[in-house]
C-alpha atoms as a PDB file:
ATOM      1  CA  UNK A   1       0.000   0.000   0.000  1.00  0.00           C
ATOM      2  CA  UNK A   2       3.045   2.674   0.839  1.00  0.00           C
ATOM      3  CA  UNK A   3       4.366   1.739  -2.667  1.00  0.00           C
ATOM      4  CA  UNK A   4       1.339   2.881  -4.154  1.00  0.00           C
ATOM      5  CA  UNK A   5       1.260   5.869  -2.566  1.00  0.00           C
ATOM      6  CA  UNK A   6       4.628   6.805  -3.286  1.00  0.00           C
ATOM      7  CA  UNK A   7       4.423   6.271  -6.879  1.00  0.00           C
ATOM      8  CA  UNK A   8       1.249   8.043  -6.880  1.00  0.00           C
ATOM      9  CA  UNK A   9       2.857  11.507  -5.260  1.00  0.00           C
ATOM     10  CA  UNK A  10       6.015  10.238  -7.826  1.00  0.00           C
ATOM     11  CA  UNK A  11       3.518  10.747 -10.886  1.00  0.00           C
ATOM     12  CA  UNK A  12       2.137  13.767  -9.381  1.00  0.00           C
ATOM     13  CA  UNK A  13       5.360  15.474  -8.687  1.00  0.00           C
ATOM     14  CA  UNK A  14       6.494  14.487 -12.354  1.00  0.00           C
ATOM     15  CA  UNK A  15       3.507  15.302 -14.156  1.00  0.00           C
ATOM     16  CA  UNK A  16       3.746  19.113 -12.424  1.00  0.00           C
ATOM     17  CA  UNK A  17       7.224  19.175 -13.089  1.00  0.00           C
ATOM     18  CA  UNK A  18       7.375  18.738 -16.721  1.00  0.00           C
ATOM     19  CA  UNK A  19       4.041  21.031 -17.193  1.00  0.00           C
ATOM     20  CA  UNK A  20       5.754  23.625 -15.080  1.00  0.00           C
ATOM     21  CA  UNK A  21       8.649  23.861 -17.669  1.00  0.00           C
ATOM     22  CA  UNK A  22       6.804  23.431 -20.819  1.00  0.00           C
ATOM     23  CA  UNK A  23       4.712  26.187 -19.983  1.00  0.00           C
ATOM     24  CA  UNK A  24       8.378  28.398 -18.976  1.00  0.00           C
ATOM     25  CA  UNK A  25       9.216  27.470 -22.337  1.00  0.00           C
ATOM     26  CA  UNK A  26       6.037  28.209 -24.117  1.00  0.00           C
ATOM     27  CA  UNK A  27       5.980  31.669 -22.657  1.00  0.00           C
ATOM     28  CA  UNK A  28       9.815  32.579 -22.967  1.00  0.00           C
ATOM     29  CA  UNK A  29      10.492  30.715 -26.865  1.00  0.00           C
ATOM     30  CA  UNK A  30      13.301  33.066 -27.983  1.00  0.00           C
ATOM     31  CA  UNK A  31      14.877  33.026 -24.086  1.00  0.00           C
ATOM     32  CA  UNK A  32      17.073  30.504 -22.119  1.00  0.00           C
ATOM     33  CA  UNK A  33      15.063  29.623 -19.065  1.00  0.00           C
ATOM     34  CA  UNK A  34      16.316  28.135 -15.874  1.00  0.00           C
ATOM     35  CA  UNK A  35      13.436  27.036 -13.228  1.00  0.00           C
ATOM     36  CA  UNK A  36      13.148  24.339 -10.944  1.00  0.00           C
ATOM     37  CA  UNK A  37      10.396  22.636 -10.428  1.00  0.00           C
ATOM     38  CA  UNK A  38      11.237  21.474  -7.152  1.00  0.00           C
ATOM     39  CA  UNK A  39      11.601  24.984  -5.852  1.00  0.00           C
ATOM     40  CA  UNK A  40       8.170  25.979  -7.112  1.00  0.00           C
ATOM     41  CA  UNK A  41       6.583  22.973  -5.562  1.00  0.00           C
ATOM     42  CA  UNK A  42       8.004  23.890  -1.986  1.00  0.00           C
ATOM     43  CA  UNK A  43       7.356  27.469  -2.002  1.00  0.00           C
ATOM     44  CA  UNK A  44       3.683  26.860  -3.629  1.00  0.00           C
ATOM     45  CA  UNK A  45       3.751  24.151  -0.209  1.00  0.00           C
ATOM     46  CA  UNK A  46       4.105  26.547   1.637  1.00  0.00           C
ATOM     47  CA  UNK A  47       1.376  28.727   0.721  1.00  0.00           C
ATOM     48  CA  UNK A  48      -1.353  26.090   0.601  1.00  0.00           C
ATOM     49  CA  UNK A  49      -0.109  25.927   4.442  1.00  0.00           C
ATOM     50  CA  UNK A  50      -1.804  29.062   4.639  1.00  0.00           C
ATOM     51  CA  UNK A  51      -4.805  29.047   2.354  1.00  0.00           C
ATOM     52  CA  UNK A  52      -7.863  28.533   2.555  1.00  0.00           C
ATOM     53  CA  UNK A  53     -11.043  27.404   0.529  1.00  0.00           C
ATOM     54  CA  UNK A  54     -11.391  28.336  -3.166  1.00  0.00           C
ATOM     55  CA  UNK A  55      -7.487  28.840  -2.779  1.00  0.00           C
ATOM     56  CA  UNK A  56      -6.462  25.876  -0.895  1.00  0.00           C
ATOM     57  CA  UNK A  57      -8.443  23.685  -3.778  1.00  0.00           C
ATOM     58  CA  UNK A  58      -6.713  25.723  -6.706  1.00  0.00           C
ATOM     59  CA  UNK A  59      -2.971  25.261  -5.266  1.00  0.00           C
ATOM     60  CA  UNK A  60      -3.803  21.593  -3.973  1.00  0.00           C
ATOM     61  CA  UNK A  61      -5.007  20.732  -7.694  1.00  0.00           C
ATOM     62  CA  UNK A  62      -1.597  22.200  -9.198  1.00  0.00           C
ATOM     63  CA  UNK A  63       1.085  20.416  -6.983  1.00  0.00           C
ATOM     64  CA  UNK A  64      -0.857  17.363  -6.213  1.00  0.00           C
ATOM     65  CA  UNK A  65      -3.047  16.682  -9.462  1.00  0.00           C
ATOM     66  CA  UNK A  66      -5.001  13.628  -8.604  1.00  0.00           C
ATOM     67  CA  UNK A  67      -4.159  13.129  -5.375  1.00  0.00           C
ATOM     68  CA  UNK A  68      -6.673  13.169  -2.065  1.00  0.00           C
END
């Protein structure tokens, strides 16, 4: 059971991940970008600490997509 819910958070950490930089590259085409995903997760982790409602749903459904 742990195993599945590791590789579920792995697939969910991924998936954000790689549509975090796609979207840094569609924006910036004609500019080198360097972002980490991992950063983004933890400082977005750290505001759904603090939110609430409407907001707590929208950051929960971008760092943990199909998870809860």
């Amino acid at each position: 059971m742990a195993m599945v819910a590791n590789n579920v958070i792995l697939e969910a950490q991924a998936d954000f991940a790689v549509n975090l930089l796609r979207e840094a590259v569609d924006v910036n085409k004609s500019a080198s970008v360097i972002i980490s995903p991992v950063s983004v997760a933890i400082a977005l982790s750290m505001v759904y600490a603090g939110a609430k409602e409407k907001t707590a749903e929208e950051i929960a459904s971008v760092i943990a997509k199909g998870l809860g």
